[in-house]
Protein backbone atom coordinates (compact mmCIF):
# COMPACT_ATOMS: atom_id res chain seq x y z
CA UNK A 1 0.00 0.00 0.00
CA UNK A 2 1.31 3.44 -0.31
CA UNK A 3 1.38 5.98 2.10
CA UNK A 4 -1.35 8.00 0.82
CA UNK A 5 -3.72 5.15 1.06
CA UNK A 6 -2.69 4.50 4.82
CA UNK A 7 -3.45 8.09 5.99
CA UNK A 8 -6.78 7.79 4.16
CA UNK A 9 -7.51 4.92 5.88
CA UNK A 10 -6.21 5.95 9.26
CA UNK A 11 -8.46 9.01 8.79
CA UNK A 12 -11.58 6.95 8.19
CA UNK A 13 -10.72 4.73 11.23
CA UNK A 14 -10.56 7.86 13.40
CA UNK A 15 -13.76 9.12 11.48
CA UNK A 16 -15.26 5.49 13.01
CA UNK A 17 -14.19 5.08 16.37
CA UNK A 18 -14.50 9.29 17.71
CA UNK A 19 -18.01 8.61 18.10
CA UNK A 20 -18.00 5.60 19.21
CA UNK A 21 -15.66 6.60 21.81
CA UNK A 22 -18.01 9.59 22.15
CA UNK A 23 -20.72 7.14 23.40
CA UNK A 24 -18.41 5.95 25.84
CA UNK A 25 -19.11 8.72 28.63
CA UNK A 26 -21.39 6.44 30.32
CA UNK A 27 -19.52 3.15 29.80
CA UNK A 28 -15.84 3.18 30.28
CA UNK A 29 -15.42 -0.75 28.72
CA UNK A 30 -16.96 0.42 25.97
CA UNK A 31 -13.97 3.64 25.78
CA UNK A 32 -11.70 1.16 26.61
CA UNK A 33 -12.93 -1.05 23.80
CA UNK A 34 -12.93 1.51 21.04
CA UNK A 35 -9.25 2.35 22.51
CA UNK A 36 -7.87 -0.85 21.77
CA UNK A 37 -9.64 -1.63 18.20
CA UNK A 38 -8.03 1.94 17.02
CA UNK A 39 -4.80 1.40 18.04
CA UNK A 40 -5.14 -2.37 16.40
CA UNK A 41 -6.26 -0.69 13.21
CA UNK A 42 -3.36 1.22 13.04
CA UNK A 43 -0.90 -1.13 13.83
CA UNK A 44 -2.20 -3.37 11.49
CA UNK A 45 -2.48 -0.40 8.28
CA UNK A 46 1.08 0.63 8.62
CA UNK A 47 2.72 -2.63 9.05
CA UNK A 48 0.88 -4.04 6.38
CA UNK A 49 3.94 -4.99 3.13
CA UNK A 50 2.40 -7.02 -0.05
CA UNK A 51 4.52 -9.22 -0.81
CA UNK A 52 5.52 -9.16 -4.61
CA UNK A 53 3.82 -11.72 -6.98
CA UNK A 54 7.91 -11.96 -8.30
CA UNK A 55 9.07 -13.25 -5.38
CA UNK A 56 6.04 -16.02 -5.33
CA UNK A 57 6.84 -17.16 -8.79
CA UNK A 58 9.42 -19.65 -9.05
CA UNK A 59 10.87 -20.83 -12.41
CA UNK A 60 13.40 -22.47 -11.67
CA UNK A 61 11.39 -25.58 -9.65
CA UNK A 62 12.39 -29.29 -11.35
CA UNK A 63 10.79 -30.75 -8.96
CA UNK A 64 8.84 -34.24 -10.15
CA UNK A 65 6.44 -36.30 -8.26
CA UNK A 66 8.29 -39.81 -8.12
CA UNK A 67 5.14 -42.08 -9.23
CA UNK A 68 7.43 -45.27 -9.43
CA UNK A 69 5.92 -48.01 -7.47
């Protein structure tokens, strides 16, 4: 992913939990909750690397099933 696409995102996840967090006033779990699942979100967006499809492909594989029996 490139950068610009994890700010987006990080924006949208704060656009999601603020008012969820907001409802939290009355329930502290439920800030703590909120709390948590944002700072998952983020860990998980900006250590997020695709791996290359290049690195998957392998041409140089000989390998043969043995079907002698």
């Amino acid at each position: 992913m490139r950068v610009i696409i994890k700010i987006v995102l990080s924006i949208v996840l704060f656009v999601i939990c603020i008012p969820l967090s907001a409802m939290g006033n009355e329930n502290p779990t439920l800030k703590l909750l909120v709390l948590a699942g944002l700072v998952g979100g983020l860990i998980a967006i900006w250590k997020y690397k695709p791996t290359d499809e290049s690195e998957d492909k392998n041409d140089n594989d000989q390998h043969f099933l043995d079907k002698t029996t």
